[in-house]
Protein backbone atom coordinates (compact mmCIF):
# COMPACT_ATOMS: atom_id res chain seq x y z
CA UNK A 1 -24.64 15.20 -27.80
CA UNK A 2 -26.54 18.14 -28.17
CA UNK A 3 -29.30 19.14 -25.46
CA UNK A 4 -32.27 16.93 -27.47
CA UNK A 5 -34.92 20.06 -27.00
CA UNK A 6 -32.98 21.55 -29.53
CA UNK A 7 -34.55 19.28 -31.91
CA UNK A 8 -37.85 20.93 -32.18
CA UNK A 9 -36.21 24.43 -32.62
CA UNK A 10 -37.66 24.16 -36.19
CA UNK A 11 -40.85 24.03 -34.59
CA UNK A 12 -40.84 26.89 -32.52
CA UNK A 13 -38.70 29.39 -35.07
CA UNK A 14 -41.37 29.05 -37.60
CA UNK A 15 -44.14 29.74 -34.36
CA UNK A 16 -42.41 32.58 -33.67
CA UNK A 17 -42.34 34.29 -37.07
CA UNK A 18 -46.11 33.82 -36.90
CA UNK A 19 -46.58 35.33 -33.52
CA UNK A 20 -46.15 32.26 -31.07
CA UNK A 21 -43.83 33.04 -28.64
CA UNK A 22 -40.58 31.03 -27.53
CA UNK A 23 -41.51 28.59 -24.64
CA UNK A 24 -38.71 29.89 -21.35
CA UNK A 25 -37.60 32.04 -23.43
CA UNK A 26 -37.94 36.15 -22.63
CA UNK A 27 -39.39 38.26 -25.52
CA UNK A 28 -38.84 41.73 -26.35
CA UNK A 29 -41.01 44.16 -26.14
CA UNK A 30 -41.24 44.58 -29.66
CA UNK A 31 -42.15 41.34 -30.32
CA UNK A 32 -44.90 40.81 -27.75
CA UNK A 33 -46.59 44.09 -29.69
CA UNK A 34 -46.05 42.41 -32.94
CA UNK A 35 -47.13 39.13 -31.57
CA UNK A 36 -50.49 40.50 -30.27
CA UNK A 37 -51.44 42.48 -33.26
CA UNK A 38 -50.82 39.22 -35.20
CA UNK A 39 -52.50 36.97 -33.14
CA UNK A 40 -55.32 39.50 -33.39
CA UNK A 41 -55.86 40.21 -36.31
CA UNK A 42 -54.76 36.26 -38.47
CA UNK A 43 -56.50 34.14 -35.24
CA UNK A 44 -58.93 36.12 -33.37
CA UNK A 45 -60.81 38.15 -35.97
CA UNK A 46 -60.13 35.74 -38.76
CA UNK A 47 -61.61 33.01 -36.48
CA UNK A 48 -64.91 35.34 -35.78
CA UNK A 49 -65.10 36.58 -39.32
CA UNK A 50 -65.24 32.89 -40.09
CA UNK A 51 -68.64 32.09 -37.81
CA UNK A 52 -70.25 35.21 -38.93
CA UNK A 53 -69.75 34.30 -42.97
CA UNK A 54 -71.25 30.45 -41.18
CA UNK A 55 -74.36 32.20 -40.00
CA UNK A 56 -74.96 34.29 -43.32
CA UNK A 57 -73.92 31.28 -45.45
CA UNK A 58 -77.37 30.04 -47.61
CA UNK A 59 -78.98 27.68 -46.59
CA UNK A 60 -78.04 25.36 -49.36
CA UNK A 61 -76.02 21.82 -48.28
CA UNK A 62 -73.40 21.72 -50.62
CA UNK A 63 -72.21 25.21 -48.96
CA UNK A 64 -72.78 25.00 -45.75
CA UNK A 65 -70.95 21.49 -45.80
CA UNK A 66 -68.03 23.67 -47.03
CA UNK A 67 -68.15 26.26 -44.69
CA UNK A 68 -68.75 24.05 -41.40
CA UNK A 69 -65.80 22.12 -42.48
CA UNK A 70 -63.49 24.88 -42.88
CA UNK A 71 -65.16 26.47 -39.49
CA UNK A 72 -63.92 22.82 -37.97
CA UNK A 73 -60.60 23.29 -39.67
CA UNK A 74 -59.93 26.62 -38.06
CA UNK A 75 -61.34 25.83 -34.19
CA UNK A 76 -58.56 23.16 -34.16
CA UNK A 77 -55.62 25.22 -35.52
CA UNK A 78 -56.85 27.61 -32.74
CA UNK A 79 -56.90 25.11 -30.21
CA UNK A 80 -53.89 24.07 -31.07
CA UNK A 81 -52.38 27.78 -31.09
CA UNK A 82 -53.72 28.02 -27.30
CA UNK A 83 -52.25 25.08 -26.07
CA UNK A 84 -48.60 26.58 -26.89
CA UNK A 85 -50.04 29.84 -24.92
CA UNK A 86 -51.79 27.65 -22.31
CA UNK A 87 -48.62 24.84 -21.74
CA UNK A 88 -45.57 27.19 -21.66
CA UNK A 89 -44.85 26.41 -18.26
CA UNK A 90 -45.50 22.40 -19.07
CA UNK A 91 -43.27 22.61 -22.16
CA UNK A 92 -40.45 24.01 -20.15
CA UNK A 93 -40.42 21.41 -17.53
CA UNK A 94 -40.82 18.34 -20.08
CA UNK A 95 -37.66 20.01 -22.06
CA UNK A 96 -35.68 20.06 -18.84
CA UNK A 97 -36.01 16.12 -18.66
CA UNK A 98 -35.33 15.91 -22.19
CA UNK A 99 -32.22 17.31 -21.53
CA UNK A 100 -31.06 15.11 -18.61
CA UNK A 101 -28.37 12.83 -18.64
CA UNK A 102 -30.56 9.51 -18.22
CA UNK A 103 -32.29 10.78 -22.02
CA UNK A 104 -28.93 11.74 -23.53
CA UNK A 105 -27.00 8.21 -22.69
CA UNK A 106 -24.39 6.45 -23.80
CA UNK A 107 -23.17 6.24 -27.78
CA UNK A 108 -25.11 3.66 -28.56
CA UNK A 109 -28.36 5.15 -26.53
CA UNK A 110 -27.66 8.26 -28.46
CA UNK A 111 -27.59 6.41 -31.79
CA UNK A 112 -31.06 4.66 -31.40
CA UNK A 113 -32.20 8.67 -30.48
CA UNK A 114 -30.85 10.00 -33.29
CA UNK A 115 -32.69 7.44 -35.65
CA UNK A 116 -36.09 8.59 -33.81
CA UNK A 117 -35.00 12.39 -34.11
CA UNK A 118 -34.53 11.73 -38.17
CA UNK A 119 -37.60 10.24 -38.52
CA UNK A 120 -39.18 12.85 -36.88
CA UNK A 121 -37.36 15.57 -38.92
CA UNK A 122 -39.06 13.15 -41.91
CA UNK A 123 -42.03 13.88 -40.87
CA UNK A 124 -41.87 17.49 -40.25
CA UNK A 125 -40.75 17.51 -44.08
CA UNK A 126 -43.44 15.13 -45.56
CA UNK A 127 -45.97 17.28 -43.71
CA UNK A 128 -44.43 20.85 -44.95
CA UNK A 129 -43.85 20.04 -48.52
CA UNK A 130 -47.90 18.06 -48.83
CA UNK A 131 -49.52 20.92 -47.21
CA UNK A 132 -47.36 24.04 -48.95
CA UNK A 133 -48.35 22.18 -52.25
CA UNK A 134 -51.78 22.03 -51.31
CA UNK A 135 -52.00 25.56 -50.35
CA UNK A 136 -50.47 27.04 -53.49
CA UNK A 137 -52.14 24.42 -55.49
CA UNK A 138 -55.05 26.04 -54.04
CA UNK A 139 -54.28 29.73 -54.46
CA UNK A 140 -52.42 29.74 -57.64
CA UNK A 141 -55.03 27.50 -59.65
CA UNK A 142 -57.41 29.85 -59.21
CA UNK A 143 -54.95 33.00 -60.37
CA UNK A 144 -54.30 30.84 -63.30
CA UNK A 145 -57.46 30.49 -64.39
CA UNK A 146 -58.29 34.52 -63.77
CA UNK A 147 -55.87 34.96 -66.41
CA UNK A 148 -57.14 32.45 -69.29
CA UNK A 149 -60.86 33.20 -68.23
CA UNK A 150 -61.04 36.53 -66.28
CA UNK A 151 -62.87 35.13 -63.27
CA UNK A 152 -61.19 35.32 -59.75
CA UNK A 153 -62.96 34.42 -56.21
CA UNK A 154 -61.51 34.73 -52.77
CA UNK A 155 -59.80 31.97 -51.74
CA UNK A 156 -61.34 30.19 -48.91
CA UNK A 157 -64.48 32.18 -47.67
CA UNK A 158 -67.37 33.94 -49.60
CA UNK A 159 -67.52 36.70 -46.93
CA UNK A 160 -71.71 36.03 -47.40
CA UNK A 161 -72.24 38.75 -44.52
CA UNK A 162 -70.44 41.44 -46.83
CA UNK A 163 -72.45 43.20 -49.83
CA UNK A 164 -70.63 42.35 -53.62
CA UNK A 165 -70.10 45.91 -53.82
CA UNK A 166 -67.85 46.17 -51.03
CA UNK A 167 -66.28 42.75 -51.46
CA UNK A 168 -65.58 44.13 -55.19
CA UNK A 169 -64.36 47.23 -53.55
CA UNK A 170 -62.21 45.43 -51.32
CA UNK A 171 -61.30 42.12 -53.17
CA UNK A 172 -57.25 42.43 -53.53
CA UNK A 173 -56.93 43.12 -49.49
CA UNK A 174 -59.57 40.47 -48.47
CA UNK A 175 -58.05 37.95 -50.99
CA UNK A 176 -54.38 38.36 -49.41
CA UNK A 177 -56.02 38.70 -45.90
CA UNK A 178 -57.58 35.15 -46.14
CA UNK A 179 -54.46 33.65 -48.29
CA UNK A 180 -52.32 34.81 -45.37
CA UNK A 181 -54.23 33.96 -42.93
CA UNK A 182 -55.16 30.32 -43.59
CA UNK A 183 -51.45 29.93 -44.45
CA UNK A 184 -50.54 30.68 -40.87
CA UNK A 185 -52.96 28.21 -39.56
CA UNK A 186 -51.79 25.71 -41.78
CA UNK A 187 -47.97 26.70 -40.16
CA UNK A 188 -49.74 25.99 -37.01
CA UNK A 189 -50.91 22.63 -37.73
CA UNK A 190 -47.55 21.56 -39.58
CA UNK A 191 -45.86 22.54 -36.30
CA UNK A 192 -47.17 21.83 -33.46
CA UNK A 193 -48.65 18.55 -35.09
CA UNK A 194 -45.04 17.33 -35.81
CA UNK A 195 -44.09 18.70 -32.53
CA UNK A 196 -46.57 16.43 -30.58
CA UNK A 197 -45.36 13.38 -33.23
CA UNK A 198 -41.92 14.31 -32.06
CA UNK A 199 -42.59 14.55 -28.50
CA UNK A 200 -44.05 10.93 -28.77
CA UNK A 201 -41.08 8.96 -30.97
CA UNK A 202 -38.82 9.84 -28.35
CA UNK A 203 -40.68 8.88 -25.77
CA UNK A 204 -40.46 5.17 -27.80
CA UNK A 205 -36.92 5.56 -28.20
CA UNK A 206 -36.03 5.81 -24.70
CA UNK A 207 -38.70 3.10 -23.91
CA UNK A 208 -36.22 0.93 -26.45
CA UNK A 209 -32.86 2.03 -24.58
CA UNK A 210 -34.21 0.52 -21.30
CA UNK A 211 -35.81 -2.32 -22.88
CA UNK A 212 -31.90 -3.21 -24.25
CA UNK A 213 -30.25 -2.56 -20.91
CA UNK A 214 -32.70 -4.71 -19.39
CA UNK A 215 -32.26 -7.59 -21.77
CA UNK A 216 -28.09 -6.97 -21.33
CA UNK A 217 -28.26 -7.72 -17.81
CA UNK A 218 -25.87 -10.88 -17.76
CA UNK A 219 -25.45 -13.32 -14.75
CA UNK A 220 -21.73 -13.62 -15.80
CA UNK A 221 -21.26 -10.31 -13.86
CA UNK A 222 -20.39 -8.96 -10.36
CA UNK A 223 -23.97 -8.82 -8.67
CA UNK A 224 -23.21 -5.29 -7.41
CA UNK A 225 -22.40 -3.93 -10.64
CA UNK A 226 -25.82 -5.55 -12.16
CA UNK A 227 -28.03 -3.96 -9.61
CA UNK A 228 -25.76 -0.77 -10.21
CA UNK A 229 -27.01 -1.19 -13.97
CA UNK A 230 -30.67 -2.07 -12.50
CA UNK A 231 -31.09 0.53 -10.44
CA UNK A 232 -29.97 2.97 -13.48
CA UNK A 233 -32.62 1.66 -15.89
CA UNK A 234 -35.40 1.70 -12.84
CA UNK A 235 -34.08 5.72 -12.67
CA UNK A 236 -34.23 5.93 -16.29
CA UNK A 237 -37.66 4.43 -16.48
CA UNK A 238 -39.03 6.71 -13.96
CA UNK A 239 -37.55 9.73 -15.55
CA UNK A 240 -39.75 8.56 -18.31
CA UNK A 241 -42.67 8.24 -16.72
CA UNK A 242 -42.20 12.04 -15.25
CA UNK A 243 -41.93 12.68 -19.31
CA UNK A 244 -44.99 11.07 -20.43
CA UNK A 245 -46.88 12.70 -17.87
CA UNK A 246 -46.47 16.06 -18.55
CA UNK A 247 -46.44 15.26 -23.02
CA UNK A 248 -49.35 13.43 -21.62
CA UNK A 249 -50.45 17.47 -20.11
CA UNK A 250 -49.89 19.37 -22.84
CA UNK A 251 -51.24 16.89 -25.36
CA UNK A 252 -54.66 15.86 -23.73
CA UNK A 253 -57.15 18.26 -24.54
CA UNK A 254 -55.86 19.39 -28.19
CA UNK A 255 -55.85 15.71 -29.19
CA UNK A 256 -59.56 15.20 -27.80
CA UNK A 257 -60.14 18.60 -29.99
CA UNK A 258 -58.52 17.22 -33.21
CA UNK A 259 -60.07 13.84 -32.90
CA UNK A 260 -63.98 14.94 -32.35
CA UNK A 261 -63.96 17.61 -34.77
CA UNK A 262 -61.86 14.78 -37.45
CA UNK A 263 -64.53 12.57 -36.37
CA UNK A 264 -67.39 14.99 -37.29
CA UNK A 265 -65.61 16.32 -40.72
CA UNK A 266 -65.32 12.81 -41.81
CA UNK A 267 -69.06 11.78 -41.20
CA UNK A 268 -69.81 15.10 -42.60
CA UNK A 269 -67.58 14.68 -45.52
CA UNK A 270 -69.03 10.92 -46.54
CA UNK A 271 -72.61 11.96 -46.01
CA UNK A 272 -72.32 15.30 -47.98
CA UNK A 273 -71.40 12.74 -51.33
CA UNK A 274 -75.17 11.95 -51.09
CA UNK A 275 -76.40 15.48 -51.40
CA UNK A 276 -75.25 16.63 -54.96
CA UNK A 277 -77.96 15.94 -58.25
CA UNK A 278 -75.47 16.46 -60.84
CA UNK A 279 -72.12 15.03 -61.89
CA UNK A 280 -70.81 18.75 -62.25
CA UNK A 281 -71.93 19.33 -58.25
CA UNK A 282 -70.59 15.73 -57.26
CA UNK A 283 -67.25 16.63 -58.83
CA UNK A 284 -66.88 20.10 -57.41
CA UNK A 285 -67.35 18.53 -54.09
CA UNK A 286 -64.82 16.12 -53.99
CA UNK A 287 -62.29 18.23 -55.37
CA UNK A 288 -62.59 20.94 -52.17
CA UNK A 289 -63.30 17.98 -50.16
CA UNK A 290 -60.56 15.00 -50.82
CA UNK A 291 -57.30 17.05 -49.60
CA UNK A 292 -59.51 18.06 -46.72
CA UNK A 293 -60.48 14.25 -45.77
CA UNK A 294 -57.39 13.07 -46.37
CA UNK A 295 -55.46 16.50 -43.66
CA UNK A 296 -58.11 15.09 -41.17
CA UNK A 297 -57.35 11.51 -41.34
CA UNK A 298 -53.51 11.97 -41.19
CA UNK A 299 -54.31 14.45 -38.34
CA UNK A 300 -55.59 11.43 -36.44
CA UNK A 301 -53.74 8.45 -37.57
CA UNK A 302 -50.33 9.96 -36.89
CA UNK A 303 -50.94 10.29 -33.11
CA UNK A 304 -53.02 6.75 -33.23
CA UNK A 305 -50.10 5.02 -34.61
CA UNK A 306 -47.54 6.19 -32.56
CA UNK A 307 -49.62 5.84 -28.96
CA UNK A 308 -49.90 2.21 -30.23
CA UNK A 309 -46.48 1.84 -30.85
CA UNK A 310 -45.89 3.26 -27.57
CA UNK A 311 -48.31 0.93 -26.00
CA UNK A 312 -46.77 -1.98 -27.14
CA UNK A 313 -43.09 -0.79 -26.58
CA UNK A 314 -44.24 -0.05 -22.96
CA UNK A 315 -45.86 -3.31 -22.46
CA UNK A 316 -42.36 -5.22 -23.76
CA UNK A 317 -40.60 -4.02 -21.06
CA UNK A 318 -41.82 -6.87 -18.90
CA UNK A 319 -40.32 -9.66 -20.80
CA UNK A 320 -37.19 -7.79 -21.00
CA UNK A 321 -37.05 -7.54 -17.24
CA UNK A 322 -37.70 -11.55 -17.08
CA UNK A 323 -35.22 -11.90 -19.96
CA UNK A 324 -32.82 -10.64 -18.23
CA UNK A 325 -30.41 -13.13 -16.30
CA UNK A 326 -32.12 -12.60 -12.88
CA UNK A 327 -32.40 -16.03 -11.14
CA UNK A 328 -28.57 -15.88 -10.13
CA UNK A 329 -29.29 -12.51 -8.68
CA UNK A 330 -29.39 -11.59 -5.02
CA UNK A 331 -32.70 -10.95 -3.29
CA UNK A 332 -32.62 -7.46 -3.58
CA UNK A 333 -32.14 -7.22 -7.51
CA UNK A 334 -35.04 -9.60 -7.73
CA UNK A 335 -37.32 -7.36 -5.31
CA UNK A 336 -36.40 -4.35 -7.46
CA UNK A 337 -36.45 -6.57 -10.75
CA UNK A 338 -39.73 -7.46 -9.22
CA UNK A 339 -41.38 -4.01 -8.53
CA UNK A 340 -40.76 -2.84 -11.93
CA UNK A 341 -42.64 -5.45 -13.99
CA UNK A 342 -45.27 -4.64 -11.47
CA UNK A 343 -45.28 -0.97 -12.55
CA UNK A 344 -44.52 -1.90 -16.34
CA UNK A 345 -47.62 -3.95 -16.33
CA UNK A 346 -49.47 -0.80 -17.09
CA UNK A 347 -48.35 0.67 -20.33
CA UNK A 348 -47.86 4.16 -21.26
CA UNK A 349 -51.38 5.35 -23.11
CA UNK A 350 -52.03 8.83 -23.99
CA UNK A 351 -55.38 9.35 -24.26
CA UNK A 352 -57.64 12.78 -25.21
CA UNK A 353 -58.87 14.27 -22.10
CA UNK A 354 -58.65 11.02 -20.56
CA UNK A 355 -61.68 9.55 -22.51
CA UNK A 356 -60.31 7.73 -25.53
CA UNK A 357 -56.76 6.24 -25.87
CA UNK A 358 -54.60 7.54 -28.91
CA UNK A 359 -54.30 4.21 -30.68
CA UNK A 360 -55.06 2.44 -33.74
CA UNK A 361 -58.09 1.23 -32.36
CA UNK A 362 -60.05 4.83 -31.61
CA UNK A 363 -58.63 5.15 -35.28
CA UNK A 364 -60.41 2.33 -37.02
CA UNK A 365 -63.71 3.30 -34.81
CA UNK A 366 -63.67 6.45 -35.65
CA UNK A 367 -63.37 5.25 -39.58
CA UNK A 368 -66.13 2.42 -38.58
CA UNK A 369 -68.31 4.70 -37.11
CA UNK A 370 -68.30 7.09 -39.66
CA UNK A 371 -69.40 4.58 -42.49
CA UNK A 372 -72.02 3.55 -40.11
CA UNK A 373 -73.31 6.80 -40.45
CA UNK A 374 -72.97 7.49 -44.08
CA UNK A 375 -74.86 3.96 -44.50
CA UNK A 376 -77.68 4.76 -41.99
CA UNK A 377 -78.01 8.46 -43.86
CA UNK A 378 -78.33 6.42 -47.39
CA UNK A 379 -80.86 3.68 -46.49
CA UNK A 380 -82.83 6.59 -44.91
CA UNK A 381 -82.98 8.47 -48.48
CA UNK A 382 -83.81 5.13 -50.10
CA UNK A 383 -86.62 4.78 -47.74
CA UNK A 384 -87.94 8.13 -48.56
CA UNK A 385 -87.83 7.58 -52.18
């Protein structure tokens, strides 16, 4: 079998083409220039371009809704950008136990990896195809209906801090600047989100492979070959521990990012539905708004769902240790039997700066709380009237 790293080379090619850099590997000169001019100009600038147009945006709700939300949008494709920059080094070492022998396994190990691997590369797929439709649905619309009615307006941002005259002036290189722009964020977030997804399903797949070589333990056998087999899946588990904890590293304080500002956007998103006076207005809303609610809450739920399935995974691998045919066994399989259900009594949890796990619960709270706050906003406004 192939080293497993190699899986996410996907990942990383399409990175690189948009001036992310190889993690271990060395880059030409060439490319670092190319890769900070890019950076630059499509992240930096475009990122401080975006809080200026913020600060000059009117002060009417319905845009400045808009604009915060796309001003969220953007802070976490740059967080996201920095924690490739930032977790190089981390990246590197969790790839070198990816590619040890204890990960790789036997035929059938490999197998059960392979499933996890496709599903990932399903997912990587889903994610490219929904968001490259959404992005040309949202820049070709528009074209379309400059031809039939003659009107065209940039893209994403108004550019409020610029006079008409010079965004007239200017219109066909600020038009592709933002279209090309907010199409290599949303390479960012297809990537590294799928990356993190990826990093996480085989994480579960190797917590499966020692939950089956615990539960094949027989007492039939020769007790030395058992705690042979024992001692292999107590190596195994630890290798996977080493694993989680540096995923765990590089994953901690982009998640906490994704999941505040998702938290925020959604309240924000809910609440601005009470703001329009017209059916036109109302309309307009939810048609910039939806796709964006519904990027946000797959941005969250995909990491929830898998820490939970992680979670419980983790947490079966104590009645596969006692399912195993251990009461034959010598006193020193059962003391090493013994000391791993004491460690696998804590689960693996990956949590966002360590203040909320990633799980289906912080999922449905951060839904809960969100109505909460939409209802509290619209009993306030029925008060007033």
């Amino acid at each position: 079998m192939a080293n497993i790293s190699d899986t996410f080379n996907i990942n990383f090619i399409c990175l690189k083409v948009f001036g992310v850099p190889w993690p271990g590997k060395t880059s030409s000169i060439y490319y670092k220039c190319y890769s900070s001019i890019y950076i630059l100009v499509s992240l930096i600038l475009y990122y401080l371009l975006i809080i200026l147009n913020l600060f000059y945006t009117p002060r009417n709700i319905e845009l400045l809704v808009r604009e915060v939300l796309f001003c969220f949008s953007e802070t976490v494709a740059a967080a996201k950008v920095v924690l490739i920059f930032l977790k190089r080094k981390t990246i590197v070492r969790a790839f070198r136990i990816l590619n040890c022998t204890f990960f790789k396994g036997d035929d059938e190990s490999q197998e059960l990896v392979s499933k996890y691997i496709v599903k990932y590369k399903t997912y990587w797929k889903l994610n490219a195809i929904m968001s490259n439709s959404a992005f040309f649905a949202k820049i070709f619309v528009p074209i379309m209906s400059y031809i039939v009615y003659g009107k065209l307006e940039l893209p994403i941002y108004n550019y409020y801090f610029l006079e008409k005259k010079t965004i007239s002036r200017h219109f066909t290189f600020l038009w592709f600047y933002q279209a090309w722009g907010i199409y290599g964020h949303m390479m960012y977030n297809i990537n590294i989100d799928s990356f993190i997804a990826g990093l996480i399903l085989i994480i579960i797949a190797q917590i499966r492979i020692i939950d089956h070589d615990l539960r094949m333990l027989k007492s039939t056998s020769v007790d030395e070959e058992q705690l042979a087999k024992l001692n292999k899946c107590l190596r195994h588990y630890e290798m996977v521990l080493q694993f989680s904890k540096e995923v765990q590293s590089i994953i901690s304080v982009t998640m906490f990012i994704q999941f505040s500002v998702a938290s925020g956007s959604i309240c924000a998103i809910l609440c601005s539905l009470l703001f329009p006076t017209t059916f036109g207005a109302l309309m307009s809303m939810l048609l910039y708004m939806s796709p964006y609610a519904f990027v946000m809450i797959l941005q969250i739920f995909v990491p929830a769902y898998l820490g939970t399935q992680l979670r419980y995974r983790s947490q079966d691998l104590v009645h596969a240790a006692y399912s195993s045919k251990w009461i034959a066994r010598s006193e020193s399989f059962k003391r090493s039997l013994k000391l791993f259900m004491l460690r696998a009594n804590t689960p693996i949890v990956f949590s966002g700066c360590g203040l909320f796990p990633l799980t289906l619960v912080t999922f449905t709270s951060i839904m809960k709380t969100a109505y909460s706050f939409f209802t509290v906003v619209r009993n306030v406004q029925r008060t007033e009237k």
